[in-house]
PDB file of N, CA and C in Angstrom:
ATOM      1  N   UNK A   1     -17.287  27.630  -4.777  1.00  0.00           N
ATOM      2  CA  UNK A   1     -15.912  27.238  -4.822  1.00  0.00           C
ATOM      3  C   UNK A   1     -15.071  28.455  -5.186  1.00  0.00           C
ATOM      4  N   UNK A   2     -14.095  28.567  -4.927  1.00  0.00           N
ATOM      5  CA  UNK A   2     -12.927  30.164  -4.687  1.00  0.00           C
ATOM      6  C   UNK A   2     -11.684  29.387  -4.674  1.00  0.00           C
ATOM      7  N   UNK A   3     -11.113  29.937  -5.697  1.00  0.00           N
ATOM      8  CA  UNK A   3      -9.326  29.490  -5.919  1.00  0.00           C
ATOM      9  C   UNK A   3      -8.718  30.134  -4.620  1.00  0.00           C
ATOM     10  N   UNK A   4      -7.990  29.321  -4.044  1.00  0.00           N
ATOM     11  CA  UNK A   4      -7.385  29.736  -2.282  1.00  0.00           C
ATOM     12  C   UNK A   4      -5.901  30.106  -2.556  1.00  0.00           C
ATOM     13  N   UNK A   5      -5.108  29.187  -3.291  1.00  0.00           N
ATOM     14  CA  UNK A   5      -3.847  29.320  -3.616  1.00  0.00           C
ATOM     15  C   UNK A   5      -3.510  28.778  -4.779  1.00  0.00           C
ATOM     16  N   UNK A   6      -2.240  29.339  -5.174  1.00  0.00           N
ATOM     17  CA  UNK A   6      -2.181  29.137  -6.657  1.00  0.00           C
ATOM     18  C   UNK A   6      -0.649  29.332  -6.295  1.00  0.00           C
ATOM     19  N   UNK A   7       0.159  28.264  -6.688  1.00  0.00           N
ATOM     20  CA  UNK A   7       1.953  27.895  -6.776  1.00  0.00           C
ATOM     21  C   UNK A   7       1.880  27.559  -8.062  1.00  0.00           C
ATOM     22  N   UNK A   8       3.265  28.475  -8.273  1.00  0.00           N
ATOM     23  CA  UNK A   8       4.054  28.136  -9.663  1.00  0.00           C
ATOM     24  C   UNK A   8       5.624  28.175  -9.794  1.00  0.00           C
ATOM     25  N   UNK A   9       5.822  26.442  -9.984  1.00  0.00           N
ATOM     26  CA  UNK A   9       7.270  26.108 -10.159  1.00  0.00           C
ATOM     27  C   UNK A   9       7.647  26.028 -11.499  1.00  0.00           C
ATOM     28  N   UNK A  10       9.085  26.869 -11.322  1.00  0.00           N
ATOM     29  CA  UNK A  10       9.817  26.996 -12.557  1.00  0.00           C
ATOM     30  C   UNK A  10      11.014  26.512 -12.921  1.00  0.00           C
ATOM     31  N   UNK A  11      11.736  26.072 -11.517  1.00  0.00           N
ATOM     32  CA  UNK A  11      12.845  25.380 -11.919  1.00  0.00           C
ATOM     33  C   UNK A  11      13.050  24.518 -10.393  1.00  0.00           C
ATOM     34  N   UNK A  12      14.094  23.992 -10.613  1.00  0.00           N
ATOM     35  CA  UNK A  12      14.551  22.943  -9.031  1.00  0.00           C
ATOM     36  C   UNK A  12      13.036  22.492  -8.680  1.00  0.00           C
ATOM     37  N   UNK A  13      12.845  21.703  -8.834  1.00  0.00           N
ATOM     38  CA  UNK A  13      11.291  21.056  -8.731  1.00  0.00           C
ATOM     39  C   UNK A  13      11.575  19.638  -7.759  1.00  0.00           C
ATOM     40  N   UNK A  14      10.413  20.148  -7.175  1.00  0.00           N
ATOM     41  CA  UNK A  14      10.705  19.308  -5.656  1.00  0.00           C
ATOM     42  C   UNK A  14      10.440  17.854  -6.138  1.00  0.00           C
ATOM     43  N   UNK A  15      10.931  16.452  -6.014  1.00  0.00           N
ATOM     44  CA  UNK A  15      10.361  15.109  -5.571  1.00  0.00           C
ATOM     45  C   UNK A  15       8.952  15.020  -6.009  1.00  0.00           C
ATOM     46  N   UNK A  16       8.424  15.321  -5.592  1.00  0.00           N
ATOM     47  CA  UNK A  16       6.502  14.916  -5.595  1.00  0.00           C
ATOM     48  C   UNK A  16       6.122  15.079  -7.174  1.00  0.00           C
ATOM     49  N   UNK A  17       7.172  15.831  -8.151  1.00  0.00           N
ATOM     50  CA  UNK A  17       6.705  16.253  -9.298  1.00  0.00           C
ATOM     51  C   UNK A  17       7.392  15.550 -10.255  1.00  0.00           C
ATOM     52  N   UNK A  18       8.010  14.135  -9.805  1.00  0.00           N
ATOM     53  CA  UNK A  18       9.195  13.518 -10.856  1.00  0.00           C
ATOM     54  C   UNK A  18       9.428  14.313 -11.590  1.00  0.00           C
ATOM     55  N   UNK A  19       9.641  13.725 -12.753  1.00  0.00           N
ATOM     56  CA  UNK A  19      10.570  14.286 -13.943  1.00  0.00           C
ATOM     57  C   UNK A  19      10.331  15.007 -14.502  1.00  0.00           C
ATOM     58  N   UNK A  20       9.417  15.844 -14.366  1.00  0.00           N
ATOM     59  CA  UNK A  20       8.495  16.760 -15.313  1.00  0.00           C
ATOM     60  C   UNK A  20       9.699  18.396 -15.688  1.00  0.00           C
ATOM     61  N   UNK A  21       9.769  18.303 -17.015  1.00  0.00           N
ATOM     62  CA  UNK A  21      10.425  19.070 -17.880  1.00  0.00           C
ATOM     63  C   UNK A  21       9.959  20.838 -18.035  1.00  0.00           C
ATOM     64  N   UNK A  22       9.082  20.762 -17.824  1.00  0.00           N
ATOM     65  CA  UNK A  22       8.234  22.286 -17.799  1.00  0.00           C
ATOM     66  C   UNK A  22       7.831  22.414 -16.436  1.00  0.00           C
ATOM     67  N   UNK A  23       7.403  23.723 -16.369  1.00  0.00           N
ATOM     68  CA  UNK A  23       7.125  24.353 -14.831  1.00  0.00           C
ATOM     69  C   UNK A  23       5.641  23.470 -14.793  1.00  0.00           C
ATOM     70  N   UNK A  24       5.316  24.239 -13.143  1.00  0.00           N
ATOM     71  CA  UNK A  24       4.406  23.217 -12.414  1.00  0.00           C
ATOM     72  C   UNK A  24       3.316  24.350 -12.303  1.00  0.00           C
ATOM     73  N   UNK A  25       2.102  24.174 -12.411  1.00  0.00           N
ATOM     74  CA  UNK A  25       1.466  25.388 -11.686  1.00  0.00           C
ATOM     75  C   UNK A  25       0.383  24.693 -10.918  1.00  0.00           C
ATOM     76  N   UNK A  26      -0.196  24.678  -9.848  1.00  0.00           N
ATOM     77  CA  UNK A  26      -0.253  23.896  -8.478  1.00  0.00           C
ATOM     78  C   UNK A  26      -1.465  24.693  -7.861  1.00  0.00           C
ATOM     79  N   UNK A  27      -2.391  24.432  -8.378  1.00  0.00           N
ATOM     80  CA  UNK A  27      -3.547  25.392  -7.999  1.00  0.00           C
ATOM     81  C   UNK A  27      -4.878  24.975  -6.761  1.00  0.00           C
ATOM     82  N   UNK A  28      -5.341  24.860  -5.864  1.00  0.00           N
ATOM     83  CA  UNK A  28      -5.944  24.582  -4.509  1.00  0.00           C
ATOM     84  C   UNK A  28      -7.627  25.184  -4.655  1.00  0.00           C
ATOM     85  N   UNK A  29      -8.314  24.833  -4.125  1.00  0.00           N
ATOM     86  CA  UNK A  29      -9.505  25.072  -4.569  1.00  0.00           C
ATOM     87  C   UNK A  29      -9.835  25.326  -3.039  1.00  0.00           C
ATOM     88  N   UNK A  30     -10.752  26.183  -2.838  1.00  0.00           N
ATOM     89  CA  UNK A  30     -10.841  26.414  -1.430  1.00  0.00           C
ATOM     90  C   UNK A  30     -12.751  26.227  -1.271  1.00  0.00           C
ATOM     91  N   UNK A  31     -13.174  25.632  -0.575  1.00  0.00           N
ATOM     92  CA  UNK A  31     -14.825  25.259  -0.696  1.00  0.00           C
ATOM     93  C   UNK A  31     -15.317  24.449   0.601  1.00  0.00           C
ATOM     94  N   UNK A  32     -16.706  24.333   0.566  1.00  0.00           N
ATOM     95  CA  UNK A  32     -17.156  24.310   1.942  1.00  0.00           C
ATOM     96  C   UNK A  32     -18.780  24.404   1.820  1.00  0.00           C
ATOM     97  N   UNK A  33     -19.340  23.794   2.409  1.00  0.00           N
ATOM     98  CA  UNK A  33     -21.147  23.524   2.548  1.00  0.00           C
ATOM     99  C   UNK A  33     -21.245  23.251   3.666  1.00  0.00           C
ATOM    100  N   UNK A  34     -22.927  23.640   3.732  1.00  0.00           N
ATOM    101  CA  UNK A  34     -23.484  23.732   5.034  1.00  0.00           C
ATOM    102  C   UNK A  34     -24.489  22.783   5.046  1.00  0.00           C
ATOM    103  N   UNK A  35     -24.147  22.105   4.203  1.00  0.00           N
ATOM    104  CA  UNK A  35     -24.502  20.317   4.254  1.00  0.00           C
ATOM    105  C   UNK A  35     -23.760  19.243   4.307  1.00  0.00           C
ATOM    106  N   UNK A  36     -23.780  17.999   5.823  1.00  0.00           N
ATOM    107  CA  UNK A  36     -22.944  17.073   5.769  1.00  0.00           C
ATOM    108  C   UNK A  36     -22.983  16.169   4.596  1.00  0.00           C
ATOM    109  N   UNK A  37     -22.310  16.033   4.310  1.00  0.00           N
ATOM    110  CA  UNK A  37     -21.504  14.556   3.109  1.00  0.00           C
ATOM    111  C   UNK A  37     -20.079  13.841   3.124  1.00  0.00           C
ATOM    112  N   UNK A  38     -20.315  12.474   2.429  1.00  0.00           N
ATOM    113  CA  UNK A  38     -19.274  11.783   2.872  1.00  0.00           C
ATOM    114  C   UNK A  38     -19.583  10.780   1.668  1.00  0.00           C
ATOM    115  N   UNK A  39     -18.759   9.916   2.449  1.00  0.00           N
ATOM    116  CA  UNK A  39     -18.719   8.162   1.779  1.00  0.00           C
ATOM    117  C   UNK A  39     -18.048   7.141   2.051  1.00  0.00           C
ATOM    118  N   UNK A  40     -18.262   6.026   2.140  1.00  0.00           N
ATOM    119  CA  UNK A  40     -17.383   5.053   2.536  1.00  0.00           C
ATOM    120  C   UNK A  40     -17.019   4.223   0.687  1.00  0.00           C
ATOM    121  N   UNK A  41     -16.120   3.398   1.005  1.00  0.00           N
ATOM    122  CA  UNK A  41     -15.512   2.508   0.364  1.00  0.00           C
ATOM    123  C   UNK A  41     -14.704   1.251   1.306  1.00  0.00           C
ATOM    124  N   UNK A  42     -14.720  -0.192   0.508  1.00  0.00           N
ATOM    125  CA  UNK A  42     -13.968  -1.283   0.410  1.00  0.00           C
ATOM    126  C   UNK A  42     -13.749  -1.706  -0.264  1.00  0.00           C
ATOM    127  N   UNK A  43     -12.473  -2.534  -1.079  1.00  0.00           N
ATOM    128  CA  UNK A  43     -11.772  -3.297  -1.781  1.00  0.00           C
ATOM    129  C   UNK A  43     -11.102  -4.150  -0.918  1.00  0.00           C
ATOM    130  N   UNK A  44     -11.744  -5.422  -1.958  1.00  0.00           N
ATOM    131  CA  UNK A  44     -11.725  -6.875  -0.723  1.00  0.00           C
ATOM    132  C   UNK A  44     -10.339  -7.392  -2.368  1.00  0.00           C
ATOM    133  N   UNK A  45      -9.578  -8.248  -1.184  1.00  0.00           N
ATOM    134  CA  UNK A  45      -8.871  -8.639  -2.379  1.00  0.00           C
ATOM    135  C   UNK A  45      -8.663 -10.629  -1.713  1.00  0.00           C
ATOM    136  N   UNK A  46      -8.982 -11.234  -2.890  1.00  0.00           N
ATOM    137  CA  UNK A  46      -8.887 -12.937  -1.900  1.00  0.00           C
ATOM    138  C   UNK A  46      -7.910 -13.862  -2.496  1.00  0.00           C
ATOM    139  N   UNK A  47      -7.734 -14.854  -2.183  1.00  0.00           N
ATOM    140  CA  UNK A  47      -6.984 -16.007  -2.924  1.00  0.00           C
ATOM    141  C   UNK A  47      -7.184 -16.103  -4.495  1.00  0.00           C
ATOM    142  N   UNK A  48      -8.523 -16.551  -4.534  1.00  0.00           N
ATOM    143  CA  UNK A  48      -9.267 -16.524  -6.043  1.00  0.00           C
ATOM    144  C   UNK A  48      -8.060 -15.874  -6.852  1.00  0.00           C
ATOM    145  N   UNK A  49      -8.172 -14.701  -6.856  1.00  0.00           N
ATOM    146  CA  UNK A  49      -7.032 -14.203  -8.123  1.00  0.00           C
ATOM    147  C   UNK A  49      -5.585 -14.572  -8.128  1.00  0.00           C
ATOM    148  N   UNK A  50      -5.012 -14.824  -6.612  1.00  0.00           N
ATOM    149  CA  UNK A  50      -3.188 -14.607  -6.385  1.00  0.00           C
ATOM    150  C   UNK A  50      -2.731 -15.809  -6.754  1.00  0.00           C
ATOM    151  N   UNK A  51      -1.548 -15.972  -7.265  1.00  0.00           N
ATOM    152  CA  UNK A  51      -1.123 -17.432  -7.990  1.00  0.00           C
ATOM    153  C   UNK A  51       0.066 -17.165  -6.718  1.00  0.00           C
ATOM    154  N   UNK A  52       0.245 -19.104  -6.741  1.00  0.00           N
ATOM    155  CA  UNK A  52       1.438 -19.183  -5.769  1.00  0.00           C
ATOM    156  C   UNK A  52       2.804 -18.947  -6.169  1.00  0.00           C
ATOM    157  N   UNK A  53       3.819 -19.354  -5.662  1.00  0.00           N
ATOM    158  CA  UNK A  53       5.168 -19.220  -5.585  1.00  0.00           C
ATOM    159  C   UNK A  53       5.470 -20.226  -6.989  1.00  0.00           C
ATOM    160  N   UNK A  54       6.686 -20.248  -7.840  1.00  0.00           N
ATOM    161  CA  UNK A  54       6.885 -20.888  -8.290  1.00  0.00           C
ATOM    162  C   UNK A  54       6.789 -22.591  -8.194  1.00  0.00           C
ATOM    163  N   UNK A  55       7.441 -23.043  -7.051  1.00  0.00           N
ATOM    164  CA  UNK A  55       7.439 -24.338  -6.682  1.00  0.00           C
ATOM    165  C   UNK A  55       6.449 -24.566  -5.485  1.00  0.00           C
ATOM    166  N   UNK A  56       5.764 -23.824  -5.728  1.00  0.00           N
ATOM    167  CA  UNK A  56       4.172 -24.239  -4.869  1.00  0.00           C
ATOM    168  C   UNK A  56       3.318 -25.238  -5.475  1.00  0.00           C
ATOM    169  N   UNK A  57       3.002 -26.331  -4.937  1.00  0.00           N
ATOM    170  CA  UNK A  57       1.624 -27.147  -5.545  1.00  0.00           C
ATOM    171  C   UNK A  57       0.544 -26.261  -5.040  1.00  0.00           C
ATOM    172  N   UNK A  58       0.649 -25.634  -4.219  1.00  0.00           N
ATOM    173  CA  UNK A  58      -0.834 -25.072  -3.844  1.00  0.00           C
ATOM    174  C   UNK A  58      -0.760 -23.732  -3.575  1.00  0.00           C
ATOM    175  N   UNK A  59      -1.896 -22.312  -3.966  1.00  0.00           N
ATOM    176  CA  UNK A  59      -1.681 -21.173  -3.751  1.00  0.00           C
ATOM    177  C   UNK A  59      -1.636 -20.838  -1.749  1.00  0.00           C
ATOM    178  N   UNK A  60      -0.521 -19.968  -1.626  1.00  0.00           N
ATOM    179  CA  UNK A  60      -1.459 -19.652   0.473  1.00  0.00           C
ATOM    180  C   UNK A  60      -2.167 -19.073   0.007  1.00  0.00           C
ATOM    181  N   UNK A  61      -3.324 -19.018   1.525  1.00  0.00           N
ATOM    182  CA  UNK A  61      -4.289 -17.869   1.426  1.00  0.00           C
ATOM    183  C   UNK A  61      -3.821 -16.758   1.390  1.00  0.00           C
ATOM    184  N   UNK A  62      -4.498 -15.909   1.108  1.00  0.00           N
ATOM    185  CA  UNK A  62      -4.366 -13.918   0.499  1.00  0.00           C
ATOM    186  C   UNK A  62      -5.301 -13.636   1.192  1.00  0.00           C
ATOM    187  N   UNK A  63      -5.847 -12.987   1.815  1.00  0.00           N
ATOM    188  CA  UNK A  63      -7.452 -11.332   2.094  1.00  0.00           C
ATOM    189  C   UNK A  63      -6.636 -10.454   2.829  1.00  0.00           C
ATOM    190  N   UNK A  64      -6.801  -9.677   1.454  1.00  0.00           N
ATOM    191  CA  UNK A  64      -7.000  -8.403   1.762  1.00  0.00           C
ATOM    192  C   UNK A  64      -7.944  -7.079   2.040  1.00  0.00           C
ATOM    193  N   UNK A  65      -8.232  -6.379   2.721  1.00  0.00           N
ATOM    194  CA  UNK A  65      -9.242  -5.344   3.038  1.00  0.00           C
ATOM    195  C   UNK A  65      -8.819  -4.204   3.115  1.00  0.00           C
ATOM    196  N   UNK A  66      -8.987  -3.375   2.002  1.00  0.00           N
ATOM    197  CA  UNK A  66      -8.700  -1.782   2.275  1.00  0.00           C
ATOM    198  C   UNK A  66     -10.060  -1.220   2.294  1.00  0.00           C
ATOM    199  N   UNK A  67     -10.321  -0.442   3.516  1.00  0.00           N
ATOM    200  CA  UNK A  67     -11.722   0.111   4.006  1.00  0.00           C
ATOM    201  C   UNK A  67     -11.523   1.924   4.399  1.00  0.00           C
ATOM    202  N   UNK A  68     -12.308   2.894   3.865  1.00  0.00           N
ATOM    203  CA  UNK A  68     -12.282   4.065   4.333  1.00  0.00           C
ATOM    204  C   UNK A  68     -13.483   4.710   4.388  1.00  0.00           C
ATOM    205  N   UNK A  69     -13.558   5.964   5.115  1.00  0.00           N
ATOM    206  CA  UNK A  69     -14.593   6.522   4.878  1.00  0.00           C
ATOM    207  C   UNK A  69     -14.227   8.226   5.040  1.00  0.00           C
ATOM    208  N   UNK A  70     -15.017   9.155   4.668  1.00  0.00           N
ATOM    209  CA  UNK A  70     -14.776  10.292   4.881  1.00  0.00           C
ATOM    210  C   UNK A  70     -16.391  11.053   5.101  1.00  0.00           C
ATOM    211  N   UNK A  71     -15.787  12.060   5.689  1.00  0.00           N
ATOM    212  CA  UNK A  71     -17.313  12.830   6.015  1.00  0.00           C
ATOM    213  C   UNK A  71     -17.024  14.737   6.286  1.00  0.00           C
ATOM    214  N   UNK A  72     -17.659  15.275   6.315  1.00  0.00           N
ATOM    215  CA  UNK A  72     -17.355  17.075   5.658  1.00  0.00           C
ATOM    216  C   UNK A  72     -18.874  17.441   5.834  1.00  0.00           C
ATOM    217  N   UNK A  73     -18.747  18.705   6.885  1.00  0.00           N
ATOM    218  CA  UNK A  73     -20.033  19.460   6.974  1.00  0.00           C
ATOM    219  C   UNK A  73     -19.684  20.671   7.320  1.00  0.00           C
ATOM    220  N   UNK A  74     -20.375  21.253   8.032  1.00  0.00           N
ATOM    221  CA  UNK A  74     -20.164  22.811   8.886  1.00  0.00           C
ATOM    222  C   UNK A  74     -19.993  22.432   9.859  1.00  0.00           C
ATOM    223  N   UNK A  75     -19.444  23.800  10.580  1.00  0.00           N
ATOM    224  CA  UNK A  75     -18.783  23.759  11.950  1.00  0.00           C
ATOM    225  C   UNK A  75     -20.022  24.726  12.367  1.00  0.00           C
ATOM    226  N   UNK A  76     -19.942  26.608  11.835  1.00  0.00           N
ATOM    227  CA  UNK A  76     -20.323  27.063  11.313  1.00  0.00           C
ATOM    228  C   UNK A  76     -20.994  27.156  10.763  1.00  0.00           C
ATOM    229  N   UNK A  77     -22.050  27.434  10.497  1.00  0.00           N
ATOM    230  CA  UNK A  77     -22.920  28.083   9.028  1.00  0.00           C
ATOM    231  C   UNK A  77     -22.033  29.281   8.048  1.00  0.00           C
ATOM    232  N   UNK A  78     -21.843  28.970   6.912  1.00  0.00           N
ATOM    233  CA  UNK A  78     -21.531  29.551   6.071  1.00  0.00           C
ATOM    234  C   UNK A  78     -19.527  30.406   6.336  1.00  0.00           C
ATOM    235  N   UNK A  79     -19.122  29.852   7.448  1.00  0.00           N
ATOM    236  CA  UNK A  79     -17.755  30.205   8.151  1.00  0.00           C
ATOM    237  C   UNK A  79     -16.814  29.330   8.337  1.00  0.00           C
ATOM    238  N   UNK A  80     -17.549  28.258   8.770  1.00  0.00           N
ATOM    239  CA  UNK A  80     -16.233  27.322   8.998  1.00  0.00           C
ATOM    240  C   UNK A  80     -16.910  26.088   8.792  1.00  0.00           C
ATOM    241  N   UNK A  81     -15.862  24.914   8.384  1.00  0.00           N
ATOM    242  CA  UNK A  81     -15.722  23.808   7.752  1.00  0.00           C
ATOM    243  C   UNK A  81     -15.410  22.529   7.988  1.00  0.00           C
ATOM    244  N   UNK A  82     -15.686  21.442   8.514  1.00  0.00           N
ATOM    245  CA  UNK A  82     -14.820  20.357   8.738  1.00  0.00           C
ATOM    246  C   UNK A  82     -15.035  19.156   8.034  1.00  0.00           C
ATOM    247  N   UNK A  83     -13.805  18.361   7.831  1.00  0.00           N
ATOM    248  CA  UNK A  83     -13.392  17.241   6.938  1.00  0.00           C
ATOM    249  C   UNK A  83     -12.406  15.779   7.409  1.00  0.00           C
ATOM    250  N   UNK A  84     -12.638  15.328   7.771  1.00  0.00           N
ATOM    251  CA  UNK A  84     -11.909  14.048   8.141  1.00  0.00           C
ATOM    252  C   UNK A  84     -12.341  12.505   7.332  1.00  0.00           C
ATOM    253  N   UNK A  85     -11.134  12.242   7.072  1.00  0.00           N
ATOM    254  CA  UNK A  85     -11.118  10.841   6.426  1.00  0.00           C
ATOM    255  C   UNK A  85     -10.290   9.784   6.897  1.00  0.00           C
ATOM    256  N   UNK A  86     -10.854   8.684   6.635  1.00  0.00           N
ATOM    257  CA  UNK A  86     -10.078   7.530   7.499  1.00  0.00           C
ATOM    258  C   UNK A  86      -9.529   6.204   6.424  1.00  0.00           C
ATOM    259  N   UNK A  87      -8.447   5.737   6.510  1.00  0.00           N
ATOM    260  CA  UNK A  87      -8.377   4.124   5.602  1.00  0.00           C
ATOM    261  C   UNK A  87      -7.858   3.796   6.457  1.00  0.00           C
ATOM    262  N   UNK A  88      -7.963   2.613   6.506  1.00  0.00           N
ATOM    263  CA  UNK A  88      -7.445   0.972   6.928  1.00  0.00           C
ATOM    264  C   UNK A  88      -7.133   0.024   6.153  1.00  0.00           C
ATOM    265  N   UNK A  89      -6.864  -0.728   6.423  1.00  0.00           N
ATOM    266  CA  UNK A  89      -5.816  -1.924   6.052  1.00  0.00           C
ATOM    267  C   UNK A  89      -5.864  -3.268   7.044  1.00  0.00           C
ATOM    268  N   UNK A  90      -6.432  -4.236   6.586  1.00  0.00           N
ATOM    269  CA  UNK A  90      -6.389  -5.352   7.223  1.00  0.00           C
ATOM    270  C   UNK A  90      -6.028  -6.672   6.100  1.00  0.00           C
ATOM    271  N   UNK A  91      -4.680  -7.208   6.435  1.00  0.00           N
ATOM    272  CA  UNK A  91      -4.044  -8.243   5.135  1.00  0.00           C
ATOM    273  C   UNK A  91      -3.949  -9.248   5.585  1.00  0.00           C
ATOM    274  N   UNK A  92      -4.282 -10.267   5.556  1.00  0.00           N
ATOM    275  CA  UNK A  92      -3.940 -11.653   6.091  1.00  0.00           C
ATOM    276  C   UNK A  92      -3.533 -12.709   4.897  1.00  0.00           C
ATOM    277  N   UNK A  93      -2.240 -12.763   5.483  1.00  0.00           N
ATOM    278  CA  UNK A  93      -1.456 -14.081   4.060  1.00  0.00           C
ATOM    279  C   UNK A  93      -0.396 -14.574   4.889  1.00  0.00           C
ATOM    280  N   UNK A  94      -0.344 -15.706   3.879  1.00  0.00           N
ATOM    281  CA  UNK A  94       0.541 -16.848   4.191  1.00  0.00           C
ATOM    282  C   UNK A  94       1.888 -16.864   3.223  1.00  0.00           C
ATOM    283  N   UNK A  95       2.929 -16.975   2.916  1.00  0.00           N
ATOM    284  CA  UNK A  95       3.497 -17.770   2.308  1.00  0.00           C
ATOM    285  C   UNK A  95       4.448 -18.829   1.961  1.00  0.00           C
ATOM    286  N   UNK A  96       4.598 -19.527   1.016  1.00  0.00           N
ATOM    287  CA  UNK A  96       5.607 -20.727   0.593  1.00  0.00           C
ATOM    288  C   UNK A  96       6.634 -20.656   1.080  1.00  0.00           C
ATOM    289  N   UNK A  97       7.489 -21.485   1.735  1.00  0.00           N
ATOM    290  CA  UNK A  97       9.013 -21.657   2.497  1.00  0.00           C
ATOM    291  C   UNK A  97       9.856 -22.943   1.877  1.00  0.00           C
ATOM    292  N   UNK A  98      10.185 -22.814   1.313  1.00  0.00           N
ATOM    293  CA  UNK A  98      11.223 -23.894   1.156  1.00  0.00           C
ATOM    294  C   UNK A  98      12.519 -24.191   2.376  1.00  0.00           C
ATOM    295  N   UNK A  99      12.203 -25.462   2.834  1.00  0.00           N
ATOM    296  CA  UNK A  99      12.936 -25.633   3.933  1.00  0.00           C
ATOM    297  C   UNK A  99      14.348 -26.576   3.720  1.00  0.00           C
ATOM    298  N   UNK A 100      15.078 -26.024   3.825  1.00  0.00           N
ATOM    299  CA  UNK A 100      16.687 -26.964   3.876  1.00  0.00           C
ATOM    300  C   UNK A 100      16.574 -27.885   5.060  1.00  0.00           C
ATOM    301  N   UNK A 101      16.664 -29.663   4.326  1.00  0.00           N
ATOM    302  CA  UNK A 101      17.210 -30.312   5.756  1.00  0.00           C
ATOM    303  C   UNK A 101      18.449 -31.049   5.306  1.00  0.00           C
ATOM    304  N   UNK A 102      18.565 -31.557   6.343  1.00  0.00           N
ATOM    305  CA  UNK A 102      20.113 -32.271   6.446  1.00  0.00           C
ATOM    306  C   UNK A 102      20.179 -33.271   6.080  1.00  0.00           C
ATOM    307  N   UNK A 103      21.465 -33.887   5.024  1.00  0.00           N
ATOM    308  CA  UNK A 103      21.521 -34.949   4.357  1.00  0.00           C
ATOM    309  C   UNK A 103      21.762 -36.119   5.995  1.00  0.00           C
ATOM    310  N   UNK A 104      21.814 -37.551   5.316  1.00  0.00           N
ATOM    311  CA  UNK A 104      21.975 -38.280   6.292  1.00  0.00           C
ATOM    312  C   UNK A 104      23.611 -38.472   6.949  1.00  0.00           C
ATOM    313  N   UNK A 105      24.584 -37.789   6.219  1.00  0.00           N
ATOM    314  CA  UNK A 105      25.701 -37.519   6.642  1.00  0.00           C
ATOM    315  C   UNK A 105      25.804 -36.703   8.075  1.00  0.00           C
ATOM    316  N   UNK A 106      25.278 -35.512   7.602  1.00  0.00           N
ATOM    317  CA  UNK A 106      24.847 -34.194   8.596  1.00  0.00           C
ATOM    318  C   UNK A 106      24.501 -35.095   9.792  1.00  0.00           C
ATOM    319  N   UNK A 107      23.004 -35.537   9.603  1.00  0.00           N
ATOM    320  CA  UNK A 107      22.710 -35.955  10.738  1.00  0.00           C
ATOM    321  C   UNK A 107      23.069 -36.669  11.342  1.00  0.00           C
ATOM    322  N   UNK A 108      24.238 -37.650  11.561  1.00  0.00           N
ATOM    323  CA  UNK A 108      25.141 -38.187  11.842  1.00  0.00           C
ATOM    324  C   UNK A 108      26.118 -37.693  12.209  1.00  0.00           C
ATOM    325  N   UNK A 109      26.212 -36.316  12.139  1.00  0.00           N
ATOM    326  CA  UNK A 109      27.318 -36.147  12.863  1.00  0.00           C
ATOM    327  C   UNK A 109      28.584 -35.077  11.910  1.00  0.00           C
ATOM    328  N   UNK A 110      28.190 -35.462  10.947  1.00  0.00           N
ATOM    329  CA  UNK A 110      29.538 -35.235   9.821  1.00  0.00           C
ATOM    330  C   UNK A 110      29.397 -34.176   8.477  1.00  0.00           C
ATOM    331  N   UNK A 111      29.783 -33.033   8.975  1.00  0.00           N
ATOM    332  CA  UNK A 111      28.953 -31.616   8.303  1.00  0.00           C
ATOM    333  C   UNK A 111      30.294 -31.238   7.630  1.00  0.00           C
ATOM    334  N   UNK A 112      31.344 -32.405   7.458  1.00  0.00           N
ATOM    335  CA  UNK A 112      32.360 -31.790   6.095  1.00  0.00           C
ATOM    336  C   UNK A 112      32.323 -32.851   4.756  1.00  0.00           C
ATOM    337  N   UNK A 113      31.675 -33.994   5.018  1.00  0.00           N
ATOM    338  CA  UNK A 113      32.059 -35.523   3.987  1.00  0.00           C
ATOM    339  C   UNK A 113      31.715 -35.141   2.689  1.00  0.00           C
ATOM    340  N   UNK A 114      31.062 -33.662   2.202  1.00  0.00           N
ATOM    341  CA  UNK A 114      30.932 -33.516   0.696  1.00  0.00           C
ATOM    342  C   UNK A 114      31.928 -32.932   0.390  1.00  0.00           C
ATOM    343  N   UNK A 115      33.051 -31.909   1.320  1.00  0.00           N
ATOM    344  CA  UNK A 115      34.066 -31.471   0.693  1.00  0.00           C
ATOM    345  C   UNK A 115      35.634 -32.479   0.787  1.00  0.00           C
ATOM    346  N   UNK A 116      35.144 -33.549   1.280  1.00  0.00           N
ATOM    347  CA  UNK A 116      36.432 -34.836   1.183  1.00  0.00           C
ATOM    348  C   UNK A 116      36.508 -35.342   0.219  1.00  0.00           C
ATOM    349  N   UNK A 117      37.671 -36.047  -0.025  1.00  0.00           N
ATOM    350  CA  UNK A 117      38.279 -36.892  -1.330  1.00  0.00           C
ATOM    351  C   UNK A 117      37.682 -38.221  -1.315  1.00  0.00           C
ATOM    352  N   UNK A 118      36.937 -38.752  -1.741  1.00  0.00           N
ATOM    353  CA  UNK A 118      36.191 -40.276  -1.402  1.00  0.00           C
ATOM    354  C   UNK A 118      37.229 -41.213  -2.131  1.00  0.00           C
ATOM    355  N   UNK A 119      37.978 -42.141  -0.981  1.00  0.00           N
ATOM    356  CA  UNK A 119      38.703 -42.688  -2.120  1.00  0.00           C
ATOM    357  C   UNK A 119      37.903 -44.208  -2.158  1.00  0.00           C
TER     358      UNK A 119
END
């Protein structure tokens, strides 16, 4: 492993570094093998845990799937390097609607009789 680059912020500090009060120093590691490696990962996420809407009797379904993998070997022997990684995202949900219907006035015809004088 060989330090590749090395940044150091001292003032006007970009976004990516919120609020941070003192300088930044931003250091990159530069490295590489001539053995492939990798790994995958998933995080399943389901109903089981998600609570519904307030005025829900019943939770919707939730699944979620965040899936990746990455992998890094030689191109090269001992020269060059390659690295690619992948995530996904697959979410499937439902949720609660509260639906407005029409009083029996409305449906009849008569979409002003709550703002009249009833005598």
């Amino acid at each position: 492993m060989r330090l590749a680059e090395v940044n150091i912020i001292s003032s006007t500090l970009d976004p990516e570094f919120s609020r941070n009060s003192g300088a930044i120093v931003d250091e990159a590691l530069k490295s590489g093998t001539n053995h492939f490696h990798g790994n995958g990962f998933e995080f399943y996420r389901d109903t089981f845990m998600n609570n519904g809407g307030y005025f829900s009797t019943q939770r919707p379904p939730f699944h979620q799937n965040v899936f990746g993998a990455t992998l890094g070997g030689p191109v090269l022997k001992d020269r060059a390097f390659f690295f690619i990684a992948y995530q996904g995202l697959r979410s499937r949900t439902a949720q609660t609607t509260n639906t407005p219907v029409f009083s029996d006035d409305q449906r009849n015809g008569d979409f002003f009789r709550r703002w009249r004088l009833v005598e």
